[in-house]
C-alpha atoms as a PDB file:
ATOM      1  CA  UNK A   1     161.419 178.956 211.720  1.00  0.00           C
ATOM      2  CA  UNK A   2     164.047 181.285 211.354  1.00  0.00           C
ATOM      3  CA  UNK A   3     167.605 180.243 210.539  1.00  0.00           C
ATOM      4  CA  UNK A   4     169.937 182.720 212.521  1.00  0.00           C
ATOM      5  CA  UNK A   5     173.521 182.716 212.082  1.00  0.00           C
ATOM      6  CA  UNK A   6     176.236 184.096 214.425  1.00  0.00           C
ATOM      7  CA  UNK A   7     179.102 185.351 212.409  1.00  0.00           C
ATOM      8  CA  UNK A   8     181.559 185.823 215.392  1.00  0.00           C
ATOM      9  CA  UNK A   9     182.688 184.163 218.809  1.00  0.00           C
ATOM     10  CA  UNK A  10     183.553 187.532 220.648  1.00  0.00           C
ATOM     11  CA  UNK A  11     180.804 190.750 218.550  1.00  0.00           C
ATOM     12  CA  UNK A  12     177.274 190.479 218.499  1.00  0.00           C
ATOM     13  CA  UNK A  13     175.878 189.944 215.140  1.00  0.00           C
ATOM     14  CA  UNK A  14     172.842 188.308 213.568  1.00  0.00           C
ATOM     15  CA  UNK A  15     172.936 186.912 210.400  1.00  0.00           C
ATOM     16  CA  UNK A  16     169.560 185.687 208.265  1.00  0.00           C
ATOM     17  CA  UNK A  17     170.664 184.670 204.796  1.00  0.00           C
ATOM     18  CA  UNK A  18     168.011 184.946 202.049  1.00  0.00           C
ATOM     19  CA  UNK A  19     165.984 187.143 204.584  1.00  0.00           C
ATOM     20  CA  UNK A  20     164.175 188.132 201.309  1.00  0.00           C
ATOM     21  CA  UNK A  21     164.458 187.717 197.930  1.00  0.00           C
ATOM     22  CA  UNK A  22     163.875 190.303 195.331  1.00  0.00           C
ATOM     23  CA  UNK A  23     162.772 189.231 192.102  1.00  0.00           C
ATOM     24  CA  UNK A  24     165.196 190.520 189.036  1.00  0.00           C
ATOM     25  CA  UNK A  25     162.445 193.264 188.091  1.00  0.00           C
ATOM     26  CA  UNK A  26     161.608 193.851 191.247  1.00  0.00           C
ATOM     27  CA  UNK A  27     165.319 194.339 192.479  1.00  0.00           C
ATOM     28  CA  UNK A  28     166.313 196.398 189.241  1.00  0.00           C
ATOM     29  CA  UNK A  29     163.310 198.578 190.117  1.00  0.00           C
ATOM     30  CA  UNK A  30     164.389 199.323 193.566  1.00  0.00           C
ATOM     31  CA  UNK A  31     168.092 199.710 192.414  1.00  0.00           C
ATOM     32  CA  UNK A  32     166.503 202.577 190.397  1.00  0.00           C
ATOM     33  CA  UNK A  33     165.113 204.272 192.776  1.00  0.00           C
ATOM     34  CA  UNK A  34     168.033 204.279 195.292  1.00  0.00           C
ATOM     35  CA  UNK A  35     170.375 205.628 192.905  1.00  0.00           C
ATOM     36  CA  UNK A  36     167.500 208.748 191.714  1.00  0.00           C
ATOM     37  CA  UNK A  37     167.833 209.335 195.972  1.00  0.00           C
ATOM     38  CA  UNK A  38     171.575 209.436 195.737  1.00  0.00           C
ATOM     39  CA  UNK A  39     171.610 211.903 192.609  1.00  0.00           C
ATOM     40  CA  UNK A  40     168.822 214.130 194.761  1.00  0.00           C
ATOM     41  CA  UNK A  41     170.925 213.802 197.833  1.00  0.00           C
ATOM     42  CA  UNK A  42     174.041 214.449 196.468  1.00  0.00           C
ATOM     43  CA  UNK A  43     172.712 217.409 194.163  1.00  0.00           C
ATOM     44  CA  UNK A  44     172.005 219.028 197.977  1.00  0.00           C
ATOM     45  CA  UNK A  45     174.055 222.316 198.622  1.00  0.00           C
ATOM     46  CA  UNK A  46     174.919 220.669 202.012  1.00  0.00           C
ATOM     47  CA  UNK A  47     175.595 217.141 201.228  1.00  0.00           C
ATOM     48  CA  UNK A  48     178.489 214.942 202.260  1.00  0.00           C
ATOM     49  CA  UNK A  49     178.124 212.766 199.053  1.00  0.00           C
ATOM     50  CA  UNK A  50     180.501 209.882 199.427  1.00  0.00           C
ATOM     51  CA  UNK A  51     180.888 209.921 203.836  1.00  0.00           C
ATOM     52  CA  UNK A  52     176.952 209.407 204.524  1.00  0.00           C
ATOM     53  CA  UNK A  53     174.013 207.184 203.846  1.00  0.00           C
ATOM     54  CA  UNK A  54     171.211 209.140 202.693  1.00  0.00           C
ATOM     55  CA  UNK A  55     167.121 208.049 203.223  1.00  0.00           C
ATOM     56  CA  UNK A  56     165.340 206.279 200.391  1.00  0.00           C
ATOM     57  CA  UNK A  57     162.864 209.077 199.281  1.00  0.00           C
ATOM     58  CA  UNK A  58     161.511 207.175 196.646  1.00  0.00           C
ATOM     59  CA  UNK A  59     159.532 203.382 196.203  1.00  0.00           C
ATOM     60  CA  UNK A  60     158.304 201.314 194.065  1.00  0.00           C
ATOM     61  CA  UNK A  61     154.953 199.341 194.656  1.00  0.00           C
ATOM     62  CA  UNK A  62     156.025 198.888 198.425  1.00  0.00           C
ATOM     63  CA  UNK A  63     158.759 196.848 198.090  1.00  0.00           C
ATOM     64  CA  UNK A  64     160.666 199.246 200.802  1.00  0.00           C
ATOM     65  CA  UNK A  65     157.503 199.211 202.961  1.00  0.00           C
ATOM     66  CA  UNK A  66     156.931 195.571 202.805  1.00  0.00           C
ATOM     67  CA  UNK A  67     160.413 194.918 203.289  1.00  0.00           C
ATOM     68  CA  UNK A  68     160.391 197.219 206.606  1.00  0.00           C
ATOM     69  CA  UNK A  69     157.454 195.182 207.864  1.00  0.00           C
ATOM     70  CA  UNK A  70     159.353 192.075 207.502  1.00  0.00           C
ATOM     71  CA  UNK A  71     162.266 193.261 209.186  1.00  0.00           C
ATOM     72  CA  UNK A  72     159.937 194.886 212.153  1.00  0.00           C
ATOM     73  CA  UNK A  73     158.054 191.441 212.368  1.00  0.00           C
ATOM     74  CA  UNK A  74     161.124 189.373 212.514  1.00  0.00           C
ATOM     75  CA  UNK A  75     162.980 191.472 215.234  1.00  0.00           C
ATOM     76  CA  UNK A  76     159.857 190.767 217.151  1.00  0.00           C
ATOM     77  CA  UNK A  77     160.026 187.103 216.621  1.00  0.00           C
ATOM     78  CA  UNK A  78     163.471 187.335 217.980  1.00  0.00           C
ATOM     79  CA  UNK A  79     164.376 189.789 220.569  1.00  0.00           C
ATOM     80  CA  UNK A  80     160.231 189.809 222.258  1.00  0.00           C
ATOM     81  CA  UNK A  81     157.805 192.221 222.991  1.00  0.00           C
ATOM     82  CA  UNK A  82     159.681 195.252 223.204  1.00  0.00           C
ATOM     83  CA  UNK A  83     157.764 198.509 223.291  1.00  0.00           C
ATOM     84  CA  UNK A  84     157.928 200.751 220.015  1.00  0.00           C
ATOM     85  CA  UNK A  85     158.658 204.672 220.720  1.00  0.00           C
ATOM     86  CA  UNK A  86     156.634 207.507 219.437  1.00  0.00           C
ATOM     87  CA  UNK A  87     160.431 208.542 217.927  1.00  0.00           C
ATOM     88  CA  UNK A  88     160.740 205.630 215.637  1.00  0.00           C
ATOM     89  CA  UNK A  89     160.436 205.870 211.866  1.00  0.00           C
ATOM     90  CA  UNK A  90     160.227 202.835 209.433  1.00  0.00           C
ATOM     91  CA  UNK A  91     162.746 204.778 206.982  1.00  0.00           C
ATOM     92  CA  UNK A  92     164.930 203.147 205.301  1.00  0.00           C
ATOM     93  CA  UNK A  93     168.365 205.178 204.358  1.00  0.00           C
ATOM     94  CA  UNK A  94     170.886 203.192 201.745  1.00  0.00           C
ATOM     95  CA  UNK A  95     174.843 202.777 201.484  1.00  0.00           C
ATOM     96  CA  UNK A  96     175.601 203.384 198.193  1.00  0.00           C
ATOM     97  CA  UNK A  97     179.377 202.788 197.348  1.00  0.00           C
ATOM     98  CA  UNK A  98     181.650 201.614 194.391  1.00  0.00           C
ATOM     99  CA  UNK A  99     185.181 202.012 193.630  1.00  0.00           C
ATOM    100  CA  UNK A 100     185.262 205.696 192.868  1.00  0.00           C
ATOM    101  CA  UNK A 101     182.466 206.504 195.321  1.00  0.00           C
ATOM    102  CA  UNK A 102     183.352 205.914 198.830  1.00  0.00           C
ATOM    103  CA  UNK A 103     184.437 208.132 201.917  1.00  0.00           C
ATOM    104  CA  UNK A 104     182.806 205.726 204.481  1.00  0.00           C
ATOM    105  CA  UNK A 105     184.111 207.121 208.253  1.00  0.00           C
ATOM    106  CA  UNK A 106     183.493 204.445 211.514  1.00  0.00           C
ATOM    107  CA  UNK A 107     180.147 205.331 213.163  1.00  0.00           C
ATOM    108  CA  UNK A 108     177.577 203.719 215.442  1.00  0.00           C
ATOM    109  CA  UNK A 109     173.889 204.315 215.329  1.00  0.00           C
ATOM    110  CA  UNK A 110     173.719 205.300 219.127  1.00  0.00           C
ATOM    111  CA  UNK A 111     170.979 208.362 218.659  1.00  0.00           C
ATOM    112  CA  UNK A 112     168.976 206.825 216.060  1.00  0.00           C
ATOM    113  CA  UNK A 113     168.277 203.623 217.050  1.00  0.00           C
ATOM    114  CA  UNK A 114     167.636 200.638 219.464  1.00  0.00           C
ATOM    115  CA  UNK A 115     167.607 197.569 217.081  1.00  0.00           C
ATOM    116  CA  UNK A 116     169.772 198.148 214.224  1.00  0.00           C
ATOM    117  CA  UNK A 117     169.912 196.082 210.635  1.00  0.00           C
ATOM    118  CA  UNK A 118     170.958 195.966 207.364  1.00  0.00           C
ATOM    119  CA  UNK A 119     170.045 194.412 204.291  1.00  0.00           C
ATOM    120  CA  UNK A 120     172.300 193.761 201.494  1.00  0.00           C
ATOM    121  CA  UNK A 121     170.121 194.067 197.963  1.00  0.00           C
ATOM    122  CA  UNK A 122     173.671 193.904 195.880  1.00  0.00           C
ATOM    123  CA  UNK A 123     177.076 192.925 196.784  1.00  0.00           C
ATOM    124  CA  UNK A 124     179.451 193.360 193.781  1.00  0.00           C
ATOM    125  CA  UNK A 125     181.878 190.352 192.504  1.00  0.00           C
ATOM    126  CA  UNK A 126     185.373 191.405 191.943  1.00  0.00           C
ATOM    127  CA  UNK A 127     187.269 188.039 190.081  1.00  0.00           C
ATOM    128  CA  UNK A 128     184.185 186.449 190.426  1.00  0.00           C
ATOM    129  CA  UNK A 129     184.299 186.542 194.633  1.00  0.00           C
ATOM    130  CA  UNK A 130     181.906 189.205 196.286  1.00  0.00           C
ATOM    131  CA  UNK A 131     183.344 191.996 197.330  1.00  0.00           C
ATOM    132  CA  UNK A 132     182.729 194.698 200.096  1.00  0.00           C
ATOM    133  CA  UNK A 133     182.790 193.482 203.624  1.00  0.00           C
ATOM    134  CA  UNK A 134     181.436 195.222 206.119  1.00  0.00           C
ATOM    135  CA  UNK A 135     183.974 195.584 209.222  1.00  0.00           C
ATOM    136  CA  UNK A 136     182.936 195.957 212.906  1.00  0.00           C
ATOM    137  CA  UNK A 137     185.312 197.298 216.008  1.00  0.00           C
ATOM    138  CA  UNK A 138     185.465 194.906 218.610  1.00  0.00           C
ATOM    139  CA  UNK A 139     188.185 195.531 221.222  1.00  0.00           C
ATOM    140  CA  UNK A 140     189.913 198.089 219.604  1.00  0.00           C
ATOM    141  CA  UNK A 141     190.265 195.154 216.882  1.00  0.00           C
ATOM    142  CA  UNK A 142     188.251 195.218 212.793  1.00  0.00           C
ATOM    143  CA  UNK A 143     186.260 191.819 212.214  1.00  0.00           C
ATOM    144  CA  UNK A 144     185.654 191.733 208.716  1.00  0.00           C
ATOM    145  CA  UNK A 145     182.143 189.934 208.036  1.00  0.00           C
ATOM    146  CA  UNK A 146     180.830 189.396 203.640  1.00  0.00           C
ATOM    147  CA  UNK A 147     177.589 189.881 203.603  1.00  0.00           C
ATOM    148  CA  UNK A 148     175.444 187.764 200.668  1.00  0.00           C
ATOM    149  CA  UNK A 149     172.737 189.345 198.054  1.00  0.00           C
ATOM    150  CA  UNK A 150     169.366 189.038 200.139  1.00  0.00           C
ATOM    151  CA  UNK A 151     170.950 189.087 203.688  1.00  0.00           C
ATOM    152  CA  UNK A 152     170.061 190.794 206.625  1.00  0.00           C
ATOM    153  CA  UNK A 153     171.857 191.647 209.863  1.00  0.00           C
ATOM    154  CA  UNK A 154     171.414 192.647 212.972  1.00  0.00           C
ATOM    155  CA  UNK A 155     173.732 194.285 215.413  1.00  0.00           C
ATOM    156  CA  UNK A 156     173.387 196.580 218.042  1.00  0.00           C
ATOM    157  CA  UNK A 157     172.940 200.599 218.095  1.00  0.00           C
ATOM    158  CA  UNK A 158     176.709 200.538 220.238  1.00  0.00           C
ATOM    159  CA  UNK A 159     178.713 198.818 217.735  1.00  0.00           C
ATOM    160  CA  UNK A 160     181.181 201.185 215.397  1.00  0.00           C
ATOM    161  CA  UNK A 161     180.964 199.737 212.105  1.00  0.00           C
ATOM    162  CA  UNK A 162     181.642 200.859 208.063  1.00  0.00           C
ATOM    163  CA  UNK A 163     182.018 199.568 205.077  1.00  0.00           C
ATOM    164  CA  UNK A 164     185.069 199.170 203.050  1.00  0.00           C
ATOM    165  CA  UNK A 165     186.247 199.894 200.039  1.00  0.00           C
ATOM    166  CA  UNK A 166     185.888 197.604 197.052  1.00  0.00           C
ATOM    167  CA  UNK A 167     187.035 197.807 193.788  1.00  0.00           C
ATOM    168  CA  UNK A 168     184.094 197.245 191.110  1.00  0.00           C
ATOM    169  CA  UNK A 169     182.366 200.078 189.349  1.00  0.00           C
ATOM    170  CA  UNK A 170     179.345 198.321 190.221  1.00  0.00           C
ATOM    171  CA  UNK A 171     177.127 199.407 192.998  1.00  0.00           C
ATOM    172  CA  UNK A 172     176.972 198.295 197.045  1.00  0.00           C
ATOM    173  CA  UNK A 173     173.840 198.581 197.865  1.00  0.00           C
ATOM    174  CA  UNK A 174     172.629 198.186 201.172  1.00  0.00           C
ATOM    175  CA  UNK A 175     169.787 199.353 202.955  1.00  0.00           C
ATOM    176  CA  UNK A 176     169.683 200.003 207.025  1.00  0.00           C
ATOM    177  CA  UNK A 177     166.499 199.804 208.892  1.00  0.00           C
ATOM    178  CA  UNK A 178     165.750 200.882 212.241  1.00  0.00           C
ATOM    179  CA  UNK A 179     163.430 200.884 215.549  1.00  0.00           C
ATOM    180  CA  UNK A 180     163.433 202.719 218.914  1.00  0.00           C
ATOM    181  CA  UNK A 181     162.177 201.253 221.516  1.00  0.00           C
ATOM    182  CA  UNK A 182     160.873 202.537 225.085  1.00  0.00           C
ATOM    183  CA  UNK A 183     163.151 199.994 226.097  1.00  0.00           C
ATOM    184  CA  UNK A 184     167.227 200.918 226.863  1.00  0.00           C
ATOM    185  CA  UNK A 185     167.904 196.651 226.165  1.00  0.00           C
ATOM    186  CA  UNK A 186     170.661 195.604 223.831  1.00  0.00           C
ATOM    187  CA  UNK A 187     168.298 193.180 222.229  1.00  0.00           C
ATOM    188  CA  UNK A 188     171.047 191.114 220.280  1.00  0.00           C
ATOM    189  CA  UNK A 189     173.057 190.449 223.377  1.00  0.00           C
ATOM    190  CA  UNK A 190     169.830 189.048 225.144  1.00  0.00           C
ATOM    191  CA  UNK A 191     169.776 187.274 221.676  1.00  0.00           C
ATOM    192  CA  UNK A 192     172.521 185.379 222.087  1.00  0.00           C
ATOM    193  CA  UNK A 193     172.303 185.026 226.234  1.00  0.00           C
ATOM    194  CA  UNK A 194     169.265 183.225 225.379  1.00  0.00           C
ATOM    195  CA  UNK A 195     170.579 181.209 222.715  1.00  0.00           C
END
């Protein structure tokens, strides 16, 4: 059974705390290899460095792949049968921010996806609190929502959203997966109609 948690009265999100839990070698190991995708990404001619996520070109024994399939097989569980398009990729793409590394601008994920999530792999503490919300736009109106180490959320392709700034020179690290569907169905509002 899967616990699901609805962070706000009036904005559809999904909230699954400990949706999966990286061991400390494991989750150093993909830390790695997030941050050798930044440098290539930002080392690009063309890149926008601090204002854009960038895909994870790099993994390490699956743990990205595995962690897709979990993601893919829980949206299932929870929003149906939906259709898959021939469009849809099971990249992930990472936020990478810290307090001299951000340039985050509002944006929705309209054109690249149907269901929309993301996982948090590590949320900073600043005076021993974590730090780094992310913030939705409801009604012309920021809700504010901490994420958790391990978390996943789900919200749909429509909602603006970014993250904010924190002030730790550790890394935010959070990873966004994706699926098109055939389907045009905001899958978290029938979520929560249902529920």
């Amino acid at each position: 059974m899967i616990k699901v948690d609805v962070p706000f009265n009036n904005a559809p999100v999904l909230s699954i705390k400990n949706f999966h839990k990286f061991n400390t070698f494991e989750k150093e190991k993909l830390i790695e290899k997030i941050l050798d995708s930044k440098d290539y990404f930002d080392s690009q001619p063309n890149s926008l460095k601090t204002q854009s996520n960038f895909e994870i070109l790099y993994d390490h024994n699956n743990l990205l792949i595995n962690l897709y399939e979990k993601f893919f097989n829980t949206a299932k569980t929870l929003f149906g049968d939906f259709k898959v398009s021939e469009k849809s990729k099971t990249t992930s793409w990472a936020c990478v921010t810290n307090e001299d590394y951000y340039d985050f601008v509002p944006h929705n994920h309209l054109k690249t996806s149907t269901i929309n999530s993301v996982y948090y792999l590590n949320i900073p503490k600043v005076n021993r609190n974590l730090s780094g919300p992310i913030k939705f736009q409801v009604n012309n109106e920021w809700l504010y929502y901490q994420p958790e180490n391990f978390e996943l959320i789900f919200f749909p392709n429509y909602l603006v959203h970014d993250a904010t700034v924190h002030q730790s020179k550790e890394w935010r690290i959070s990873i966004n997966m994706e699926i098109i569907c055939e389907e045009n169905i905001d899958y978290v509002s029938n979520y929560l109609d249902k529920n």
